[in-house]
N, C-alpha and C. Protein backbone atom coordinates (compact mmCIF):
# COMPACT_ATOMS: atom_id res chain seq x y z
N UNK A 1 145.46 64.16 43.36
CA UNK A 1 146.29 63.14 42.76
C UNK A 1 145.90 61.77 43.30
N UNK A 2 145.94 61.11 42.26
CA UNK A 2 145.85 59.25 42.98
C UNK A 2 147.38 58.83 41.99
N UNK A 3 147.57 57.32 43.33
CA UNK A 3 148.64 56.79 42.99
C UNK A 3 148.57 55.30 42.83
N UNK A 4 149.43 54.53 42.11
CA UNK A 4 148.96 52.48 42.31
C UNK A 4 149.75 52.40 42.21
N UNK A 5 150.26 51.23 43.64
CA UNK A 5 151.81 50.67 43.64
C UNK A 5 151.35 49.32 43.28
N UNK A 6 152.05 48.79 42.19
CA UNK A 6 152.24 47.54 41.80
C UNK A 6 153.70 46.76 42.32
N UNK A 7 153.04 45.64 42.93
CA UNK A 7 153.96 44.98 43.45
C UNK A 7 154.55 43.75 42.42
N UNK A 8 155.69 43.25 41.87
CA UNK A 8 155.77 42.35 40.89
C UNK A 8 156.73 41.17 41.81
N UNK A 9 156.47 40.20 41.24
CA UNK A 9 157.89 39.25 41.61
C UNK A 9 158.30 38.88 39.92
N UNK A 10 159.35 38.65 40.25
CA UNK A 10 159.83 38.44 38.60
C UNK A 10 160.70 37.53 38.88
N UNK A 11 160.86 36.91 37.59
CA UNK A 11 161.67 36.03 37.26
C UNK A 11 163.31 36.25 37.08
N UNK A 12 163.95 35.47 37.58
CA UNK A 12 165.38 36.02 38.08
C UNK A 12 165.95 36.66 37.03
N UNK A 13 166.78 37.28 37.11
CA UNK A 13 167.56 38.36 36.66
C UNK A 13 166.82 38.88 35.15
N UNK A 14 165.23 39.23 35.60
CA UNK A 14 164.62 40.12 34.79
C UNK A 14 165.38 41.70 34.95
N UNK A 15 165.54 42.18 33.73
CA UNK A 15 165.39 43.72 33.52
C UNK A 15 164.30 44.31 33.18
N UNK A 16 164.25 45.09 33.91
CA UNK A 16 162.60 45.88 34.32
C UNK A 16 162.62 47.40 32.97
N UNK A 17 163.53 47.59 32.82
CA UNK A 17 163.68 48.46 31.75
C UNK A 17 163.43 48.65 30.32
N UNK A 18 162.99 46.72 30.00
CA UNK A 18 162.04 46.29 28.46
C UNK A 18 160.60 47.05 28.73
N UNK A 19 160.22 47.05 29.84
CA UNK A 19 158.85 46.74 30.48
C UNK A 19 158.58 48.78 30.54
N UNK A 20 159.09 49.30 31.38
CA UNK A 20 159.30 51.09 31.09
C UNK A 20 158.92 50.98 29.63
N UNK A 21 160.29 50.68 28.87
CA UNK A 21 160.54 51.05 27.64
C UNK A 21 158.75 51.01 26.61
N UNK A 22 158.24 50.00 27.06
CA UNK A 22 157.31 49.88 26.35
C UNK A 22 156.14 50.25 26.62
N UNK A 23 156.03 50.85 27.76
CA UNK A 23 154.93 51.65 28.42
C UNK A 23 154.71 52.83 27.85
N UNK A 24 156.37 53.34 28.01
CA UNK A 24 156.19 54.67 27.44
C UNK A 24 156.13 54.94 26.11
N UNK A 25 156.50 54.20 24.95
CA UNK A 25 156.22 53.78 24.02
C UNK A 25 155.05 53.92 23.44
N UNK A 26 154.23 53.78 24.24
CA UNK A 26 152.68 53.78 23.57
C UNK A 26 151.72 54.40 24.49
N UNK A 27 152.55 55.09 25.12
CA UNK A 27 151.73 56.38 26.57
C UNK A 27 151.20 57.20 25.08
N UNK A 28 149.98 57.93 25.89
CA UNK A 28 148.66 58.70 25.30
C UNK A 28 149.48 60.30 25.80
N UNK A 29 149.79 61.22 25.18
CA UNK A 29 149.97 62.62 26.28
C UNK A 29 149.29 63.25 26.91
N UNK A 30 147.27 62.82 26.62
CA UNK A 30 146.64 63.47 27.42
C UNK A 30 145.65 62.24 28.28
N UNK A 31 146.57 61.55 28.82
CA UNK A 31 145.95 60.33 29.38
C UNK A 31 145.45 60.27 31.16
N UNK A 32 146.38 61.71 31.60
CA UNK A 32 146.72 61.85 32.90
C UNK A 32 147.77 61.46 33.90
N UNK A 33 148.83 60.53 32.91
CA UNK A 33 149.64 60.40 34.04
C UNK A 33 150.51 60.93 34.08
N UNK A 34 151.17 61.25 35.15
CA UNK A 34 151.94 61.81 35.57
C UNK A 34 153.45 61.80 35.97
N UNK A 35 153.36 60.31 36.58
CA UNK A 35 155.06 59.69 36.46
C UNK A 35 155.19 58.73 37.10
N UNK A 36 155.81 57.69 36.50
CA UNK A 36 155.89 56.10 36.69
C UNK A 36 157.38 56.05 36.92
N UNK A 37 157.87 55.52 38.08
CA UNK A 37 158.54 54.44 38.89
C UNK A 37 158.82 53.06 38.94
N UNK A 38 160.13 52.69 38.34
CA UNK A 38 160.10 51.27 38.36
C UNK A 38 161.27 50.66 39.55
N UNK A 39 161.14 50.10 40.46
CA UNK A 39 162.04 50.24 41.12
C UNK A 39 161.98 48.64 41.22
N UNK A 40 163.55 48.04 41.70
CA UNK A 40 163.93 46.76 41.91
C UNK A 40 163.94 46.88 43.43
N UNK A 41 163.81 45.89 44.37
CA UNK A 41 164.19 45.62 45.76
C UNK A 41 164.95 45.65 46.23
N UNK A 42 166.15 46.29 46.78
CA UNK A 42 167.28 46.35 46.92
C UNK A 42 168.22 44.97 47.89
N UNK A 43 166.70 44.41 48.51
CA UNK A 43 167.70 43.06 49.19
C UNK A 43 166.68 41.60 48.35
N UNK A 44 166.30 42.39 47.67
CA UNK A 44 165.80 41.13 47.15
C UNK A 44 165.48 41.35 45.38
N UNK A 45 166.33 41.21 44.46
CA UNK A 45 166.89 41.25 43.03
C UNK A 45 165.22 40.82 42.38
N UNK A 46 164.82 40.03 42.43
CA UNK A 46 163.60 39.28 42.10
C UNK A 46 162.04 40.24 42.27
N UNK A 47 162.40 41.02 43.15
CA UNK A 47 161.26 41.61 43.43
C UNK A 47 161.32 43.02 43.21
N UNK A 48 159.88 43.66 42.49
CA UNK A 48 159.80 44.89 42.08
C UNK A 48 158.72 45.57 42.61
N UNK A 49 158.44 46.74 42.35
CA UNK A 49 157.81 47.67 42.22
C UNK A 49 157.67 49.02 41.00
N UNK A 50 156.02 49.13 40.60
CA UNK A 50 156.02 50.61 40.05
C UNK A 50 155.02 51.52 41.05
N UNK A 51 155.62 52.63 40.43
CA UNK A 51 154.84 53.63 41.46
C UNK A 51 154.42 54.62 40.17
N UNK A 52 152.88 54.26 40.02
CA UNK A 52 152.27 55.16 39.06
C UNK A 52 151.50 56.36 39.38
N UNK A 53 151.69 57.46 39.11
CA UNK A 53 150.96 58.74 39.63
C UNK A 53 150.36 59.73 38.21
N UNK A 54 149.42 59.79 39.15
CA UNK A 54 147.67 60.24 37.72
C UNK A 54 147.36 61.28 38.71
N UNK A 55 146.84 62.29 37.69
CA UNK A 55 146.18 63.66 37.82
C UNK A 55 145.14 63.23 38.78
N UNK A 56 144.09 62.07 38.52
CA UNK A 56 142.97 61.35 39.77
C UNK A 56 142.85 60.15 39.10
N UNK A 57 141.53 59.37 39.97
CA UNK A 57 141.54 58.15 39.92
C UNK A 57 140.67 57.99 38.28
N UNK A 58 139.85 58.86 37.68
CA UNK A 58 138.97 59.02 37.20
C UNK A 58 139.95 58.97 35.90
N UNK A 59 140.93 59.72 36.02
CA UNK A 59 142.02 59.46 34.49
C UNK A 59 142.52 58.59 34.71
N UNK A 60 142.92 57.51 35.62
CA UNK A 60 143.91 56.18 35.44
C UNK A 60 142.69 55.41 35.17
N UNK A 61 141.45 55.49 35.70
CA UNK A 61 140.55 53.84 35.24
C UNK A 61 140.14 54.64 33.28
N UNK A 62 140.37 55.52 33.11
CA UNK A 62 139.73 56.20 31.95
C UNK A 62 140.99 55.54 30.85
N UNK A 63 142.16 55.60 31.41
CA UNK A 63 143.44 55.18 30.49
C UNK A 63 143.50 54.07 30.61
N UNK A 64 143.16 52.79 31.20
CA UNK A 64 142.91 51.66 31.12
C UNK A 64 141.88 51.12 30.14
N UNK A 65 141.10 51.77 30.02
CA UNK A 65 139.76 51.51 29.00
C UNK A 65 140.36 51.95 27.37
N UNK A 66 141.18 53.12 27.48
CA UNK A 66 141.95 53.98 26.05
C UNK A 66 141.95 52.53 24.98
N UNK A 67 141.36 52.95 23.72
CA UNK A 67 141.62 51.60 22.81
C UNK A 67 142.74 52.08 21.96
N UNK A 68 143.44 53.59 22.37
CA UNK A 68 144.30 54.06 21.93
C UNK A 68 145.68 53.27 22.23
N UNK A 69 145.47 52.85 23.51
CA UNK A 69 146.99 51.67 24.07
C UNK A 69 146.48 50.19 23.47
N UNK A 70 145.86 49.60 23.07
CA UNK A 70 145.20 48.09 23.08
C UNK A 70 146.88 47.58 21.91
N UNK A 71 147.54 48.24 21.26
CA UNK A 71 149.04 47.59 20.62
C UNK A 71 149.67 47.55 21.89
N UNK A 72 149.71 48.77 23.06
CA UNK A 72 151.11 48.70 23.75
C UNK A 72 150.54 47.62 24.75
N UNK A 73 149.77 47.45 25.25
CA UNK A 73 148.89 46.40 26.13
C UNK A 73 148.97 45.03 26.06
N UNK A 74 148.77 44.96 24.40
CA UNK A 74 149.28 43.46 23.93
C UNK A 74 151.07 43.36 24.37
N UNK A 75 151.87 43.93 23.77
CA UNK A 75 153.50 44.21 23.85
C UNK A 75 153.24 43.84 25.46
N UNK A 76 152.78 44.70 26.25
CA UNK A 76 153.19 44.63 27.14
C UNK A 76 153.07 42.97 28.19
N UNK A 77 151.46 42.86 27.55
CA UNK A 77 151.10 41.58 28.11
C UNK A 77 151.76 40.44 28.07
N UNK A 78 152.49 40.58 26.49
CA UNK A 78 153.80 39.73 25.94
C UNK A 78 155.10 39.20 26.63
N UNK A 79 155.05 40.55 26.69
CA UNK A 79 156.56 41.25 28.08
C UNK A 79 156.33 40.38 29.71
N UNK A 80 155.37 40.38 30.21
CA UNK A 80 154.82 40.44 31.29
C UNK A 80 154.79 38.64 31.85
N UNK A 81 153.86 37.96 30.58
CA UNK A 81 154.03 36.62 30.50
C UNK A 81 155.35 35.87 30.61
N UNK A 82 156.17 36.87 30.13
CA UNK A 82 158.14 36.25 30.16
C UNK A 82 158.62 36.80 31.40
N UNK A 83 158.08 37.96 31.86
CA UNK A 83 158.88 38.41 32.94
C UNK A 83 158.69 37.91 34.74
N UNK A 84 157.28 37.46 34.59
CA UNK A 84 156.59 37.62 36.14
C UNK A 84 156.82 36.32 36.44
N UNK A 85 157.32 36.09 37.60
CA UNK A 85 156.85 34.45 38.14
C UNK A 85 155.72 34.83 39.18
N UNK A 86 154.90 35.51 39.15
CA UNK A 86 153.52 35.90 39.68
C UNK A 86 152.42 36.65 39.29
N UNK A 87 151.44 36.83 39.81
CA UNK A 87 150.40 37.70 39.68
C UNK A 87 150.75 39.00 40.39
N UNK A 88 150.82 40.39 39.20
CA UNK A 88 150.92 41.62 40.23
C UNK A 88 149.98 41.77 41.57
N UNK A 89 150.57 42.07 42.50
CA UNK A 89 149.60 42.93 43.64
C UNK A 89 149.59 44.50 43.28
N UNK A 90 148.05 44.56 43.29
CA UNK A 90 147.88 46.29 43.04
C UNK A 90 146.97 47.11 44.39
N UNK A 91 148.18 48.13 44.49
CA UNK A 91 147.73 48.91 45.84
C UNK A 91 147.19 50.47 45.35
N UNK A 92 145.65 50.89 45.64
CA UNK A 92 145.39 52.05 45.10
C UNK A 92 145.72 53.03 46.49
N UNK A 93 145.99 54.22 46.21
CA UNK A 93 146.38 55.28 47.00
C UNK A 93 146.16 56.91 46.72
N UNK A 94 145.81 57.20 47.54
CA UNK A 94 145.12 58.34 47.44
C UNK A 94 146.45 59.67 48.22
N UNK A 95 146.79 60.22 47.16
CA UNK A 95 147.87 61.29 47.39
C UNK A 95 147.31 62.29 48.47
N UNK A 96 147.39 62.66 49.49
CA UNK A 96 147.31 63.11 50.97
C UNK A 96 148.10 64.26 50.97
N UNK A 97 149.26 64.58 50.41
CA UNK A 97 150.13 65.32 50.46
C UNK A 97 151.14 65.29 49.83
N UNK A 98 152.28 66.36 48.75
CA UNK A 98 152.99 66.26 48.19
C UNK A 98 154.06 67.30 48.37
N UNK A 99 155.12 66.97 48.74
CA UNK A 99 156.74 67.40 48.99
C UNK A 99 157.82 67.35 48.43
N UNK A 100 158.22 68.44 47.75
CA UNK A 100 159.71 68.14 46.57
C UNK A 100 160.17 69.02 47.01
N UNK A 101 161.62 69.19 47.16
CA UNK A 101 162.37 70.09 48.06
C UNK A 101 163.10 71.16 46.47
C-alpha cells in the first residue's frame, strides 16, 4: 500500500465536503484507491487534511494521468481555486504496516 497526506489551508469557514463530494463523483472503480480522508484540524477550523490510500504508488501516479477524470479535475480545480488560501503540501508515504481492530 502507498499513502499521500495532503495538507490544505483553506479559506475560513470552507466546507470540505463540496470537495469529497466531487472526487467521488468522478472516481474510476478500477483506479486503485482505496480510501480517502478528509479531515478538518480540530484547533485550528482553517486547516485541513486528506489522507489518500492506493493499492501502490504505481496506481495513484497511473490515476493522475486517467483522461477518464480530466471533467472531475476541472470541477475540482474550480472548487479548489474558491476554497484554498494556499498551495497544498503533499506528503508521500509508504504503508509499513496496517491495523484495524
Amino acid at each position: 500500500m502507498w499513502a499521500q497526506l495532503i495538507k490544505l489551508r483553506l479559506q475560513p469557514g470552507f466546507d470540505m465536503t463540496g470537495m469529497a463530494d466531487v472526487l467521488n463523483r468522478f472516481e474510476q472503480p478500477d483506479s486503485g484507491l482505496l480510501r480517502e480522508l478528509f479531515m478538518h484540524d480540530t484547533k485550528d477550523a482553517d486547516s485541513a487534511y486528506v489522507l489518500v490510500l492506493f493499492e501502490s504508488e504505481e496506481k495513484a501516479r497511473d490515476r493522475e494521468q486517467d483522461p477518464r477524470r480530466a471533467e472531475g479535475q476541472a470541477a475540482l480545480q474550480e472548487l479548489m481555486a474558491k476554497a484554498l488560501a494556499g498551495a497544498p503540501e503533499f506528503t508521500d508515504l509508504t504503508v509499513v504496516a496496517e491495523w484495524a481492530p
